[in-house]
Every structure is written in structure tokens, then in C-alpha cells.
Protein backbone atom coordinates (compact mmCIF):
# COMPACT_ATOMS: atom_id res chain seq x y z
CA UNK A 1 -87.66 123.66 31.50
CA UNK A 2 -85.94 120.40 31.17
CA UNK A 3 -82.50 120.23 29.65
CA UNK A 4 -81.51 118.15 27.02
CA UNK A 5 -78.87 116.21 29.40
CA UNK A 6 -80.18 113.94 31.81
CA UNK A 7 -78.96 113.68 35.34
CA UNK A 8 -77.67 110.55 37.24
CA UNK A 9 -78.44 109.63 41.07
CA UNK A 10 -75.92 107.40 42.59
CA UNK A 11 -76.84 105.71 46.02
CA UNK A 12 -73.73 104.26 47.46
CA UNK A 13 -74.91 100.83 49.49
CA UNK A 14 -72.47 98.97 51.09
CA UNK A 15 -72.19 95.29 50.07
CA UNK A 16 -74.26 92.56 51.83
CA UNK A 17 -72.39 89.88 53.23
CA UNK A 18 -72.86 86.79 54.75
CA UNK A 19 -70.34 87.07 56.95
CA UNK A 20 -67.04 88.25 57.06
CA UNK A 21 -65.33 84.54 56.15
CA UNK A 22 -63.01 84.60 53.19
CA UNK A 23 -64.47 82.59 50.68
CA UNK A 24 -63.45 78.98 50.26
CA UNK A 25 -63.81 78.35 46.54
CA UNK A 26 -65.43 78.95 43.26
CA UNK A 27 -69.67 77.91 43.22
CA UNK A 28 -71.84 78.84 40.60
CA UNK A 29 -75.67 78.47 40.85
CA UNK A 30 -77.31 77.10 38.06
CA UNK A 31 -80.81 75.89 37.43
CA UNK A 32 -81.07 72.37 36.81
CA UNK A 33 -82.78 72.65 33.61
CA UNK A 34 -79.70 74.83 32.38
CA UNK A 35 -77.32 72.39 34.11
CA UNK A 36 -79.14 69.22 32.01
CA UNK A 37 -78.70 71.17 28.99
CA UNK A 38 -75.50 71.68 29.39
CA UNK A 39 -74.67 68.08 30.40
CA UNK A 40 -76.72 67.28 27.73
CA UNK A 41 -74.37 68.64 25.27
CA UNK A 42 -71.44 67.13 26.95
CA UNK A 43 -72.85 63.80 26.59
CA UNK A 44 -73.55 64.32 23.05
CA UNK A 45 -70.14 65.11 22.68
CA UNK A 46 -68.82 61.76 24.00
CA UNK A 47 -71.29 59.43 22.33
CA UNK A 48 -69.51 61.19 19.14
CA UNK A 49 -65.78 60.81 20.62
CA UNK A 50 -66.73 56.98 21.06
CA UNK A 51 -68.03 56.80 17.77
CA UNK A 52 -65.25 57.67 16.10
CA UNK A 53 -62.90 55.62 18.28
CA UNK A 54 -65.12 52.68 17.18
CA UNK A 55 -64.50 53.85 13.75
CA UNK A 56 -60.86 53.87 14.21
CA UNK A 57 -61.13 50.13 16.34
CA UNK A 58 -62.76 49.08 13.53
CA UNK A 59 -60.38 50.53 10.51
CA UNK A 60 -57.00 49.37 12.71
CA UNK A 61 -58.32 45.71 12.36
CA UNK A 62 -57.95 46.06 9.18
CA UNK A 63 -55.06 48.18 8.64
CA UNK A 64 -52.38 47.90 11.06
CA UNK A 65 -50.95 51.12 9.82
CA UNK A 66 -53.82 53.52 11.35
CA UNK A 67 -52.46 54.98 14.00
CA UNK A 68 -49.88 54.52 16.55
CA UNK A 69 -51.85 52.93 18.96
CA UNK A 70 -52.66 49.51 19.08
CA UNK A 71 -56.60 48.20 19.18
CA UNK A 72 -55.89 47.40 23.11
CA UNK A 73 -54.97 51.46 23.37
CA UNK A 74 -58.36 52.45 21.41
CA UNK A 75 -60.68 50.20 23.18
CA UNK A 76 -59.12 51.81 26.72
CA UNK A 77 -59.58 54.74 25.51
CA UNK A 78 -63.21 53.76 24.17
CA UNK A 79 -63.97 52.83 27.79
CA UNK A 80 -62.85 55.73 29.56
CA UNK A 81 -65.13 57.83 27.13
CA UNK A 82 -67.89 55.58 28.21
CA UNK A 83 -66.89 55.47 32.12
CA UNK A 84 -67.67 59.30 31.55
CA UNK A 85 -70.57 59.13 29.70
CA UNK A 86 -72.47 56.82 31.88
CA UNK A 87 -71.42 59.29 34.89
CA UNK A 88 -72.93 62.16 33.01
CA UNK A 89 -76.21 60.24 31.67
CA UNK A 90 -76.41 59.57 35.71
CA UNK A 91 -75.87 62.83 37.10
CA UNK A 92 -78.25 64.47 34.06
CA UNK A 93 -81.03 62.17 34.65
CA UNK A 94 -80.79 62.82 38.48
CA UNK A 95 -81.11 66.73 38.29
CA UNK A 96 -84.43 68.10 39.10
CA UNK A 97 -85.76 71.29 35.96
CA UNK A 98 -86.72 73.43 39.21
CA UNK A 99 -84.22 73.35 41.68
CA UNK A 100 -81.62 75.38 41.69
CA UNK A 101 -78.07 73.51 42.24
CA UNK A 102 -74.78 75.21 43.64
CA UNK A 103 -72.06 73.59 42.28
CA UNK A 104 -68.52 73.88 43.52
CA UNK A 105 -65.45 73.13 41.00
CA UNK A 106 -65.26 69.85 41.43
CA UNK A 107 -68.99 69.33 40.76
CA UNK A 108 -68.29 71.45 37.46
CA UNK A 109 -65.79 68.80 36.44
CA UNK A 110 -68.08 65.85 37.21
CA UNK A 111 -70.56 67.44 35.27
CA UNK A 112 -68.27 67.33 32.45
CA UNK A 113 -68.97 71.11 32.07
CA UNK A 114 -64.94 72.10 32.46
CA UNK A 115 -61.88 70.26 32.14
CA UNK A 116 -58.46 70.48 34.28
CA UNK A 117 -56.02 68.08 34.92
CA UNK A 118 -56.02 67.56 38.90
CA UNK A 119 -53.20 67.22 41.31
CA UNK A 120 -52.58 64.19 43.28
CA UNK A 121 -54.01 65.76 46.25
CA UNK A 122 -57.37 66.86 43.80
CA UNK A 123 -58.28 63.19 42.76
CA UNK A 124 -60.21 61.86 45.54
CA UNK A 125 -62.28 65.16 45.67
CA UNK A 126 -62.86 65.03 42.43
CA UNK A 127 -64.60 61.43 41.98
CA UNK A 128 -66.74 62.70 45.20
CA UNK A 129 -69.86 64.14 44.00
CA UNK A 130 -71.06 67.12 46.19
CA UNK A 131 -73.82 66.72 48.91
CA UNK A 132 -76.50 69.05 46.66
CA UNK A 133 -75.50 66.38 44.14
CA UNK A 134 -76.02 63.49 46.11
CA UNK A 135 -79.19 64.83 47.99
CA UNK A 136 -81.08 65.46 44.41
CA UNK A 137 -79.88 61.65 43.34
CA UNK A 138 -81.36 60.15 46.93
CA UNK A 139 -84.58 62.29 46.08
CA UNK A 140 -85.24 60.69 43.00
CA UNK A 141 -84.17 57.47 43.95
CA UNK A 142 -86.77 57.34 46.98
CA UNK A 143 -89.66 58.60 44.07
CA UNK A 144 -88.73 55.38 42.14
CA UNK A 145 -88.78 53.02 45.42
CA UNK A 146 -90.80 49.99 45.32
CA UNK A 147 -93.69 49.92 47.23
């Protein structure tokens, strides 16, 4: 007769590996619906940042006394927001629903998806899009060639 406690079986495997390489860096697959979802919200999220620094452009015309920076400061500031948005409108509206994309971190900050302020030495790799990136871009590109 059964008890009333229920026994476990636990089936030690060892761990698959690729090989035995120490890993290089952070990736995390994502689906590129997921990914255009999530970029999605991110560009959402600037259109309303530039919004309001239109707001404020628009209010320190008329009163000096806004803010501490001046209108040139805002409108900078309006058109890094945008340099970013168009970016992420890019990237989004290159990503394929079905494929599956690897991204490394600096593909996560392109994506607008995490923020950190880069070393020197991080800059250039950061402004470099990674090849899965790249590849899914060229793909679409080629589907809208002329004939």
C-alpha cells in the first residue's frame, strides 16, 4: 500500500558544455518579437522624454526663469533623445517576429533595453551594432531592393 509521502528520484547529469572556454561575456537570447516589444516600450519612452523637453523649450521662451539651462542646453538635449530614438525605431523595425537574436551587452544597450555609463575604452564597441544585428538589417534591406 502506498504511503502518504511521496518519494523523489534524483539523476545526477553532468552539465553539457560547449567546450571548456571560459565564457567571454554576458548574451541573452531573445525572440525578436519580445525584443520589438521591448524596444517598443523604450521608444515610447523617448518620444515622451522629447515631449516634455519641447514643453520645457517652449515654456523657457517665455520665461527665462524655467530652469537652469538655457534653450541651446534643451534643444541638445532634445536631439540626443531623438539621435536615440531614430536608432531604436531602426533597430525595431529591422528585427525579424521569428528569429531568435543573441544579444551581447553592448547590443542590450543599443537596444535601449539597459543603461550604463561606458568607459573610454567601451565607446567604440558600443556604437558598433553586433553581426546578428547587422545580418537581420542586410536581410531586410535586400527584401526591400529595387528590382
Amino acid at each position: 500500500m502506498p504511503s502518504s509521502s511521496s518519494t523523489l528520484t534524483t539523476t545526477v547529469m553532468p552539465v553539457e558544455k560547449e567546450s571548456d572556454e571560459m565564457i567571454a561575456g554576458l548574451q541573452i537570447k531573445i525572440r525578436g518579437e519580445e525584443l520589438s516589444r521591448r524596444m517598443a516600450q523604450r521608444i515610447r519612452a523617448r518620444e515622451e522624454a522629447i515631449a516634455a523637453l519641447d514643453r520645457r523649450i517652449e515654456r523657457r521662451a517665455g520665461d527665462p526663469a524655467d530652469d537652469y539651462k538655457t534653450i541651446a542646453d534643451l534643444e541638445d538635449e532634445r536631439q540626443e533623445q531623438r539621435d536615440v530614438l531614430l536608432r531604436l525605431e531602426l533597430v525595431r523595425n529591422s528585427l525579424l517576429d521569428e528569429e531568435l537574436y543573441l544579444l551581447s551587452m553592448s547590443d542590450l544597450r543599443i537596444a535601449d533595453l539597459i543603461s550604463s555609463i561606458p568607459d573610454a575604452g567601451e565607446w567604440n564597441r558600443l556604437l558598433e551594432p553586433s553581426d546578428e544585428l547587422v545580418d537581420a538589417a542586410s536581410r531586410l534591406s535586400r527584401g526591400f531592393a529595387a528590382p
